[in-house]
N, C-alpha and C. Protein backbone atom coordinates (compact mmCIF):
# COMPACT_ATOMS: atom_id res chain seq x y z
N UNK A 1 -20.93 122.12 -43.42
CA UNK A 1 -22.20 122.07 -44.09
C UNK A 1 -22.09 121.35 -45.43
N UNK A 2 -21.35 121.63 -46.12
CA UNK A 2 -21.14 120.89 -47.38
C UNK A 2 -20.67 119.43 -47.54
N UNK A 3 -19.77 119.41 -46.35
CA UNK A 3 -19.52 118.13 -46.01
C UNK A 3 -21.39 116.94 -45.48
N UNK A 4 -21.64 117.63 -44.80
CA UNK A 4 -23.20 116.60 -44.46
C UNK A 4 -24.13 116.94 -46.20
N UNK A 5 -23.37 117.92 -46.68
CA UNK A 5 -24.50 117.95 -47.83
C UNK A 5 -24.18 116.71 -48.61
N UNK A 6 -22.97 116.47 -49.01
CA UNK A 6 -21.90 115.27 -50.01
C UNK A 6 -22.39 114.36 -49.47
N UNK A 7 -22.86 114.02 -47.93
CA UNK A 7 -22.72 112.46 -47.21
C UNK A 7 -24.23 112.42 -47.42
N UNK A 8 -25.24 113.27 -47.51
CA UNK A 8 -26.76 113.26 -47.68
C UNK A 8 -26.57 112.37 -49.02
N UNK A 9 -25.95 113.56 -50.39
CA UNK A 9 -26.45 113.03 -51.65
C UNK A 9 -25.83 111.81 -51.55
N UNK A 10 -24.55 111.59 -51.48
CA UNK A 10 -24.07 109.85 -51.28
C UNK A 10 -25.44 108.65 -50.46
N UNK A 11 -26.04 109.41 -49.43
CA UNK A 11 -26.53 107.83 -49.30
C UNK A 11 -27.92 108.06 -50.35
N UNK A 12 -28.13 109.01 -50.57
CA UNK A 12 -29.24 108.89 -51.93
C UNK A 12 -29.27 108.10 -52.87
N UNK A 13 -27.70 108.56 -53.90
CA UNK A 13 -27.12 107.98 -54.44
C UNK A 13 -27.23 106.35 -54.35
N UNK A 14 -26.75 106.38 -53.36
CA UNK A 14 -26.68 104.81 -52.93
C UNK A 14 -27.50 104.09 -53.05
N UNK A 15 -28.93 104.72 -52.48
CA UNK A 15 -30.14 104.38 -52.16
C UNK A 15 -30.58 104.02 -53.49
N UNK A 16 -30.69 104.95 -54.64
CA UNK A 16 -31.34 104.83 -55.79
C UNK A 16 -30.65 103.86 -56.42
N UNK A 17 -29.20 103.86 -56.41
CA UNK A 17 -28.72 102.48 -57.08
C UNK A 17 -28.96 101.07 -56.29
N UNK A 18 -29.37 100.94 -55.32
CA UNK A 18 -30.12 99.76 -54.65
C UNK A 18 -31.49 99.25 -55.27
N UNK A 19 -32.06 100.31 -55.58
CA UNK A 19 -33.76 100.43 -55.85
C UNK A 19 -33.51 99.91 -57.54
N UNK A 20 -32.79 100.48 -58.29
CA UNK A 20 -32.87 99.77 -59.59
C UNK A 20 -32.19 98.46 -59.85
N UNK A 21 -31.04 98.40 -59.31
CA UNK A 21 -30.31 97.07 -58.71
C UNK A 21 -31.86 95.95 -58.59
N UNK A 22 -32.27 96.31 -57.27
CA UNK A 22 -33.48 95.16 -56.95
C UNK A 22 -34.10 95.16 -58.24
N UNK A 23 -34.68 96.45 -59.11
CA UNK A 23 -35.57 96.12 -59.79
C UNK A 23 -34.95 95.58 -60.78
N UNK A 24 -34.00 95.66 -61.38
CA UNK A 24 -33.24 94.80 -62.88
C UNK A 24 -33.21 93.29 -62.35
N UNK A 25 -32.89 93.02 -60.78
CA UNK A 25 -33.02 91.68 -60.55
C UNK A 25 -34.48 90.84 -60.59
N UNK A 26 -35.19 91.42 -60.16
CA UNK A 26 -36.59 90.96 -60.62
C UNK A 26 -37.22 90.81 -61.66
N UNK A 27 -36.87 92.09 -62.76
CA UNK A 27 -37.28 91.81 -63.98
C UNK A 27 -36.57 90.72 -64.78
N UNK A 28 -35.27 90.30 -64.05
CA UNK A 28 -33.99 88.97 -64.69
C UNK A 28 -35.04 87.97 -64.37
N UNK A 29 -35.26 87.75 -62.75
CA UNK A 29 -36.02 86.74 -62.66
C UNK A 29 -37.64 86.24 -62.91
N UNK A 30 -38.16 87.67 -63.73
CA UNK A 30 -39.59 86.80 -64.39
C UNK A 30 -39.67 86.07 -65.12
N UNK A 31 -38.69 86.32 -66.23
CA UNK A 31 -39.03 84.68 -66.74
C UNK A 31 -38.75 83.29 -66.23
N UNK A 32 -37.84 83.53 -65.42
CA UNK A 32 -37.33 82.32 -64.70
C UNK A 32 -39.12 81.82 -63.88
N UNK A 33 -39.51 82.42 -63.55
CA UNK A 33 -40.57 82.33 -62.67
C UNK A 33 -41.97 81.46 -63.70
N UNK A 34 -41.75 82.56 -64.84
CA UNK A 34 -42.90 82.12 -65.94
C UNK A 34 -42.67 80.40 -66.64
N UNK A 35 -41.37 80.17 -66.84
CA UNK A 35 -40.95 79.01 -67.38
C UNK A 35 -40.85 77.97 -66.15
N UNK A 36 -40.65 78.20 -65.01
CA UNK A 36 -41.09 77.38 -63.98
C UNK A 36 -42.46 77.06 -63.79
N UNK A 37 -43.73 77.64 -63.76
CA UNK A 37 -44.81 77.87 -63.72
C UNK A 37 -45.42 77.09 -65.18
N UNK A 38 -44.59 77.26 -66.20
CA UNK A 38 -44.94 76.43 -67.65
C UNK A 38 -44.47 75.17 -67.34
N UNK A 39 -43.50 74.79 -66.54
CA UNK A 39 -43.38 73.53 -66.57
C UNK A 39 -44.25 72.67 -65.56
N UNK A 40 -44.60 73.50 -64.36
CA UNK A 40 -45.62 72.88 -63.60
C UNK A 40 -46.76 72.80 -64.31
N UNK A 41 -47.39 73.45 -64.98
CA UNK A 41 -48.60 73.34 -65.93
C UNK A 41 -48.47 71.81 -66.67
N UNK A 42 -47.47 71.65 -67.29
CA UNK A 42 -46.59 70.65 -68.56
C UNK A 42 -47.07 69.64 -67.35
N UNK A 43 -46.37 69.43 -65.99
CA UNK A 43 -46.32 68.28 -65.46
C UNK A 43 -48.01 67.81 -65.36
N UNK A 44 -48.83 68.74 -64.56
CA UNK A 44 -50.05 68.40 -64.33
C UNK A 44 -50.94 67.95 -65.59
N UNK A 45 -50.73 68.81 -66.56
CA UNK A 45 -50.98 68.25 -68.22
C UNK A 45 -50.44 66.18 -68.47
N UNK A 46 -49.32 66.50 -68.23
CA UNK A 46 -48.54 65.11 -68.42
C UNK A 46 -49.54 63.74 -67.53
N UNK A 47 -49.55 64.42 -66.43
CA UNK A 47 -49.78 63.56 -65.50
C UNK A 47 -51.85 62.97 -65.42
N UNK A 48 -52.66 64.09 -66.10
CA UNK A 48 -53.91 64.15 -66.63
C UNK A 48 -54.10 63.26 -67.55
N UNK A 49 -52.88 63.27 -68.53
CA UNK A 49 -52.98 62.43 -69.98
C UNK A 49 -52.62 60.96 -69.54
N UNK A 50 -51.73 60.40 -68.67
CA UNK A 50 -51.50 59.38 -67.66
C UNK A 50 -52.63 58.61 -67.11
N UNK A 51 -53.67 59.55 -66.14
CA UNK A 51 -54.27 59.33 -65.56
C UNK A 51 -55.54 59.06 -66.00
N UNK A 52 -55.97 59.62 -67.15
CA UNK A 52 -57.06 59.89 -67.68
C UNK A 52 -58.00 60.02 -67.16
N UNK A 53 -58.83 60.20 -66.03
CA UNK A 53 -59.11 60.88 -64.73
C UNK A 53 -59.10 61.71 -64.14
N UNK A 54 -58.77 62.61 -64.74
CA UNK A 54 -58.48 64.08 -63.85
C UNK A 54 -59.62 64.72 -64.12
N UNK A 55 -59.16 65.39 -62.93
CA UNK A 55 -60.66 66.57 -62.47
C UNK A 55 -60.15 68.15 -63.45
N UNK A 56 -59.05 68.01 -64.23
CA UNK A 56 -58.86 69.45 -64.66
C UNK A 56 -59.65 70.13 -65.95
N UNK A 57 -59.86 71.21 -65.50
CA UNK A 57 -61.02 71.65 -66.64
C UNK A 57 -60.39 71.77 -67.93
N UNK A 58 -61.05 71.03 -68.84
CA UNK A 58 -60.50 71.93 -70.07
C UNK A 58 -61.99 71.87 -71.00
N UNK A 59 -61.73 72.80 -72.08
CA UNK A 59 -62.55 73.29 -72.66
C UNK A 59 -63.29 72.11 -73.76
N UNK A 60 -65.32 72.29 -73.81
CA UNK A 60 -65.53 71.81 -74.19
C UNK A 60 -65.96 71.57 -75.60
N UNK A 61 -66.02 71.11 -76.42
CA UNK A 61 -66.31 71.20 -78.04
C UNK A 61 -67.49 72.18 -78.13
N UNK A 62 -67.53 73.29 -78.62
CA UNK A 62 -69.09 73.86 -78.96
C UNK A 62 -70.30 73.56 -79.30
N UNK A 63 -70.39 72.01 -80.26
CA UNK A 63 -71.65 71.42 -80.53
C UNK A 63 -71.95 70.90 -78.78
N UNK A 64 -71.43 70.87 -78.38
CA UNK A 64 -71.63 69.85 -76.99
C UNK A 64 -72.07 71.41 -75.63
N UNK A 65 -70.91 72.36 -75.96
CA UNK A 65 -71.27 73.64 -74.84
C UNK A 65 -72.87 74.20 -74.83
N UNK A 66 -73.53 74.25 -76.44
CA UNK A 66 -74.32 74.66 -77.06
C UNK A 66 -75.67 73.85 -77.50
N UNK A 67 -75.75 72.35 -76.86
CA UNK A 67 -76.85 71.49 -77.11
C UNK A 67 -76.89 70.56 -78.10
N UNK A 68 -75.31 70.64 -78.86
CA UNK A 68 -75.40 70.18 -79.83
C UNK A 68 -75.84 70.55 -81.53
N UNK A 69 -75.36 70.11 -82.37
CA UNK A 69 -75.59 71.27 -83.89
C UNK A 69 -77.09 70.68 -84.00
N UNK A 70 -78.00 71.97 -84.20
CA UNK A 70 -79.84 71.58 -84.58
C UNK A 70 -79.37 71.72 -86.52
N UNK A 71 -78.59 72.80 -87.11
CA UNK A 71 -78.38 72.69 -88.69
C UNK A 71 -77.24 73.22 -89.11
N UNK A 72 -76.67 72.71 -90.08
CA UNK A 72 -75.62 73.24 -90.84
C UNK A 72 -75.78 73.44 -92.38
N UNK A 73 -75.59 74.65 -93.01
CA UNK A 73 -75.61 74.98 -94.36
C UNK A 73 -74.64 76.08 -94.84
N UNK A 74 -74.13 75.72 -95.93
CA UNK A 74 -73.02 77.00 -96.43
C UNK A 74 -73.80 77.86 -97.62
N UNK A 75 -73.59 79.44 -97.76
CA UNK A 75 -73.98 80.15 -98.32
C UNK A 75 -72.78 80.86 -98.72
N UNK A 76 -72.83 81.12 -100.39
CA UNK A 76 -71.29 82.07 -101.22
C UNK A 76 -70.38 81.93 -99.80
N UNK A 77 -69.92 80.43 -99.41
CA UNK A 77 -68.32 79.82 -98.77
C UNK A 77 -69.04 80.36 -97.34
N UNK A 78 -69.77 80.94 -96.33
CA UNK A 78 -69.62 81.42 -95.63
C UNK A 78 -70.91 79.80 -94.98
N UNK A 79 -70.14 79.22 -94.00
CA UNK A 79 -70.59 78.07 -93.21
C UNK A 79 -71.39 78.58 -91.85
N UNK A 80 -72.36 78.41 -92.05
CA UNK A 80 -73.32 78.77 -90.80
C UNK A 80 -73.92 77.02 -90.03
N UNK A 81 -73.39 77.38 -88.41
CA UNK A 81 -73.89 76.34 -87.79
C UNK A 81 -74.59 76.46 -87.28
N UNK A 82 -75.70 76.12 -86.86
CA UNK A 82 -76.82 76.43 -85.39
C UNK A 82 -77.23 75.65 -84.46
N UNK A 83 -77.04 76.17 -83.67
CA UNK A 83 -77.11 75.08 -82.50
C UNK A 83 -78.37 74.80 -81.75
N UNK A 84 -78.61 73.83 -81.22
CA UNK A 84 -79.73 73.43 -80.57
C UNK A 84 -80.27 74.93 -79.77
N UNK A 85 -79.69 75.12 -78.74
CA UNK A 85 -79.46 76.30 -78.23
C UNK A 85 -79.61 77.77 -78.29
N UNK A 86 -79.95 77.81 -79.51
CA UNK A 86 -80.30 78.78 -80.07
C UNK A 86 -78.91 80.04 -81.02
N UNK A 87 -77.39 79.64 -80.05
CA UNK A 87 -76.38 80.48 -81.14
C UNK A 87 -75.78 79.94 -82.25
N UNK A 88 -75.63 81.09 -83.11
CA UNK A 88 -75.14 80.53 -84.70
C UNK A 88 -74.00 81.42 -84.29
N UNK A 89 -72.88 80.34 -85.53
CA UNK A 89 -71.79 80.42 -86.14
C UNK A 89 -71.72 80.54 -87.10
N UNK A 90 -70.86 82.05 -87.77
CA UNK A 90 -70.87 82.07 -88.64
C UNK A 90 -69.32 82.28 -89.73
N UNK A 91 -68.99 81.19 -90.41
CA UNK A 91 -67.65 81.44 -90.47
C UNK A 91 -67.20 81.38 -92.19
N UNK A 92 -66.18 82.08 -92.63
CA UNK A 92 -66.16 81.87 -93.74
C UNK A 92 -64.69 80.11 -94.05
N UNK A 93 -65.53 79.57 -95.14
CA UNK A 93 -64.57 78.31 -95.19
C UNK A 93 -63.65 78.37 -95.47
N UNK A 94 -62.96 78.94 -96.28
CA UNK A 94 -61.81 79.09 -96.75
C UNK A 94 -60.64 79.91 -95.08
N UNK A 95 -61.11 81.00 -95.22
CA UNK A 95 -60.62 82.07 -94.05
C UNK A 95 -60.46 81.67 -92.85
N UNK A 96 -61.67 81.23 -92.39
CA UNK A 96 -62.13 80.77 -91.01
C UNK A 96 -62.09 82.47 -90.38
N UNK A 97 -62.82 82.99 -91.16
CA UNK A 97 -63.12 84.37 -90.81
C UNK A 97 -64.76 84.53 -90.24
N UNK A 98 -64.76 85.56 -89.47
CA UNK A 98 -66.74 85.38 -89.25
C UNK A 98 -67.21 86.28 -90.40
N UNK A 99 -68.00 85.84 -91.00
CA UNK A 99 -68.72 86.57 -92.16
C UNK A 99 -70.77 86.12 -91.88
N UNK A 100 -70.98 86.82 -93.08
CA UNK A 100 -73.05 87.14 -92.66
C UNK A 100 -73.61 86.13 -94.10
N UNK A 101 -74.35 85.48 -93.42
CA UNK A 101 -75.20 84.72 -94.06
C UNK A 101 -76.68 85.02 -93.50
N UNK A 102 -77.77 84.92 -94.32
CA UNK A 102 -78.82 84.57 -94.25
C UNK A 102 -79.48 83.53 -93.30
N UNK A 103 -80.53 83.80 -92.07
CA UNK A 103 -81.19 82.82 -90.83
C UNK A 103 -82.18 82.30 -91.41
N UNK A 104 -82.81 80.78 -91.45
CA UNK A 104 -83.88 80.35 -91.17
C UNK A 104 -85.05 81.77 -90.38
N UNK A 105 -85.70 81.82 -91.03
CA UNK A 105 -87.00 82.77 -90.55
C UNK A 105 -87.35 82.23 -89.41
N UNK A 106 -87.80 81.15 -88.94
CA UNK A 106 -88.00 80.47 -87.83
C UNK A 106 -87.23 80.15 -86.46
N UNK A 107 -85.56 80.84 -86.92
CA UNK A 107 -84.98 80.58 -85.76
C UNK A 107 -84.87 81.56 -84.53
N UNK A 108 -85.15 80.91 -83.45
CA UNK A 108 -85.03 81.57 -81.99
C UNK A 108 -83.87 81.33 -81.44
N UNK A 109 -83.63 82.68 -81.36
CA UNK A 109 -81.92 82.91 -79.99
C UNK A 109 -82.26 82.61 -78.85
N UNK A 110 -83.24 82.01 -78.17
CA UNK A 110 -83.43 81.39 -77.57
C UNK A 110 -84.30 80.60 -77.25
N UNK A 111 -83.34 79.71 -75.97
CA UNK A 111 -84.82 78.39 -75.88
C UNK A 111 -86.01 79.22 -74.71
N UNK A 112 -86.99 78.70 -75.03
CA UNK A 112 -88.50 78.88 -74.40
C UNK A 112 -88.24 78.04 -73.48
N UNK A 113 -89.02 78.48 -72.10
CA UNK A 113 -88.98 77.60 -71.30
C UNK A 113 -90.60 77.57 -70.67
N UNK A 114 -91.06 78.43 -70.78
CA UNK A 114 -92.66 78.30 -70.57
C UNK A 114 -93.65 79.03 -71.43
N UNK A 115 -94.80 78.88 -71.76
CA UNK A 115 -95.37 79.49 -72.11
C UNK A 115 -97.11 79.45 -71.33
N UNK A 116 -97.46 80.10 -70.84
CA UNK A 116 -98.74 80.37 -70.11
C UNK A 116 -99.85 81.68 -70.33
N UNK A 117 -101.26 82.16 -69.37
CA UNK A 117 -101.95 82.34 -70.01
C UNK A 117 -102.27 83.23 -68.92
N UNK A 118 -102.13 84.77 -68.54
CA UNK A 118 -103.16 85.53 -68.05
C UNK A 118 -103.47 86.95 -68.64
N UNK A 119 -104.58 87.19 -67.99
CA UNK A 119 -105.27 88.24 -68.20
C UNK A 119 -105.65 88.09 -70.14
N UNK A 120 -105.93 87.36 -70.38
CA UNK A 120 -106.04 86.76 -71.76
C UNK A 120 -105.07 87.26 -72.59
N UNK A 121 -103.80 87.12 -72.08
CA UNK A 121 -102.53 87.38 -72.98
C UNK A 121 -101.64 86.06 -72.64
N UNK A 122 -101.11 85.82 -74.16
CA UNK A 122 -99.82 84.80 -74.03
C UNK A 122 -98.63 85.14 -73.65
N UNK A 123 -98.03 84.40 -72.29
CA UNK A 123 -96.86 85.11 -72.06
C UNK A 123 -96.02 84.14 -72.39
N UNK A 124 -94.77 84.21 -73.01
CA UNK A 124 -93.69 83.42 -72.87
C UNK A 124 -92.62 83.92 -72.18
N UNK A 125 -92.01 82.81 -71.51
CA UNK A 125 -90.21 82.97 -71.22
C UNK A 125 -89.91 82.15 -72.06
N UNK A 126 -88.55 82.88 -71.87
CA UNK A 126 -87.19 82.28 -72.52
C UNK A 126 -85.80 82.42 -72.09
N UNK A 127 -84.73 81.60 -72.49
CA UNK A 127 -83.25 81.85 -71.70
C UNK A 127 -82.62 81.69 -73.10
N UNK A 128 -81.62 82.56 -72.86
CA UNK A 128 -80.13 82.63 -73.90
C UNK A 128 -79.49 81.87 -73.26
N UNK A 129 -78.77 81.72 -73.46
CA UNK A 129 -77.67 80.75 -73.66
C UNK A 129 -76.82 81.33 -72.73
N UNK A 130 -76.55 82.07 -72.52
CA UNK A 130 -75.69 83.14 -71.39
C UNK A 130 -76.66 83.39 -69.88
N UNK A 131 -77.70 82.86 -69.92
CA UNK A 131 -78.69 82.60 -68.78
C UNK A 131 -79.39 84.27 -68.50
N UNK A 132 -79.54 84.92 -69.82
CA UNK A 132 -80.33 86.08 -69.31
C UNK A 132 -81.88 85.41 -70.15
N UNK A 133 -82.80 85.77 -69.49
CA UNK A 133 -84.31 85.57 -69.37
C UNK A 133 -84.52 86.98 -70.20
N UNK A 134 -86.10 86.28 -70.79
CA UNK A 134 -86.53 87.68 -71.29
C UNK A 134 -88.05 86.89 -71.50
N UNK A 135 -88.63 87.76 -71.93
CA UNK A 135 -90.57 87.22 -72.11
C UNK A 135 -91.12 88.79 -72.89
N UNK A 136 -92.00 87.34 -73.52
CA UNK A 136 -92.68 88.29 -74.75
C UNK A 136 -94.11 88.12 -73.88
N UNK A 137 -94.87 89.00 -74.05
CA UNK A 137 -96.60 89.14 -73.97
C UNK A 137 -97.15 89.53 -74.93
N UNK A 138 -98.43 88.85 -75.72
CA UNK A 138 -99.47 88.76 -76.60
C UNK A 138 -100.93 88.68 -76.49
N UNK A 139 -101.29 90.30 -76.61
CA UNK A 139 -102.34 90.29 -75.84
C UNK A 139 -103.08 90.41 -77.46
N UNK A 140 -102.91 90.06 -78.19
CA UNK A 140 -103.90 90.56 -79.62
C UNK A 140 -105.09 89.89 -79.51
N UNK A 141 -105.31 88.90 -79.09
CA UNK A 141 -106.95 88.37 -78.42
C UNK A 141 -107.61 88.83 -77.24
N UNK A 142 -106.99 89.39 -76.48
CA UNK A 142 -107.43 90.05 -75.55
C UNK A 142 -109.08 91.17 -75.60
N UNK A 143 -109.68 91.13 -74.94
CA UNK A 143 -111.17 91.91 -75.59
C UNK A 143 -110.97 92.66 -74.48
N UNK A 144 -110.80 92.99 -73.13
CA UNK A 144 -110.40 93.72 -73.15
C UNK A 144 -109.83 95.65 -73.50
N UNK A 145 -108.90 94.51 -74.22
CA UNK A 145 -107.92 96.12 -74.48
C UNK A 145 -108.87 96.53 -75.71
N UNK A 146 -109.48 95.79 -76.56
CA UNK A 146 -110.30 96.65 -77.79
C UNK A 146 -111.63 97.29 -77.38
């Protein structure tokens, strides 16, 4: 009995030093994996800048993601941009930190895309920039409701 007990824990033994074995070898070879994977990136990069033609995405300037800058003004260092589009940036100059400045009274977070006329109320839509919709209704002429 003691004898099958010794030959049990031995292949346990065994077993568990297999299982961390594999796993120390895998964790050896992630970076090998990651720096392979950086250099395929590097090549397709390389080969984009070559080609100048490539279909690979890369990211686009924000005046351009955003419609382009509609105004720019700095307030006590803190640079506010606004975009056609309706989002502001707000950054401090020195830092390049986001800090709070003061809006144009007139500006809309978003663009309008219709504005029309029932039940003698003004309805508008509009889209953010992130493509959520929203609409105001203005019924204050309405006779009606008074």
């Amino acid at each position: 009995m003691s004898l099958v007990k010794n030959a049990i824990k031995s292949v346990i033994i065994i077993f568990l030093m297999i299982n961390i074995s594999n796993t120390y070898a895998k964790k050896q070879s992630s970076p090998d994996r990651m720096e392979d994977a950086q250099v395929a990136v590097s090549a397709v990069d390389a080969a984009c800048l070559a080609d100048e033609a490539c279909d690979v995405a890369t990211a686009a300037p924000e005046d351009e993601m955003y419609g382009g800058i509609k105004q720019e003004y700095v307030v006590k260092d803190c640079k506010v941009t606004i975009y056609n589009d309706g989002p502001v940036k707000m950054v401090n100059q020195k830092t390049d930190e986001p800090c709070d400045a003061p809006l144009p009274k007139d500006h809309q977070f978003a663009k309008e895309i219709s504005t029309y006329e029932a039940d003698e109320c003004m309805i508008s839509e509009q889209v953010t920039v992130d493509g959520a919709a929203d609409a105001t209704m203005d019924c204050s002429n309405n006779t009606k409701l008074k």
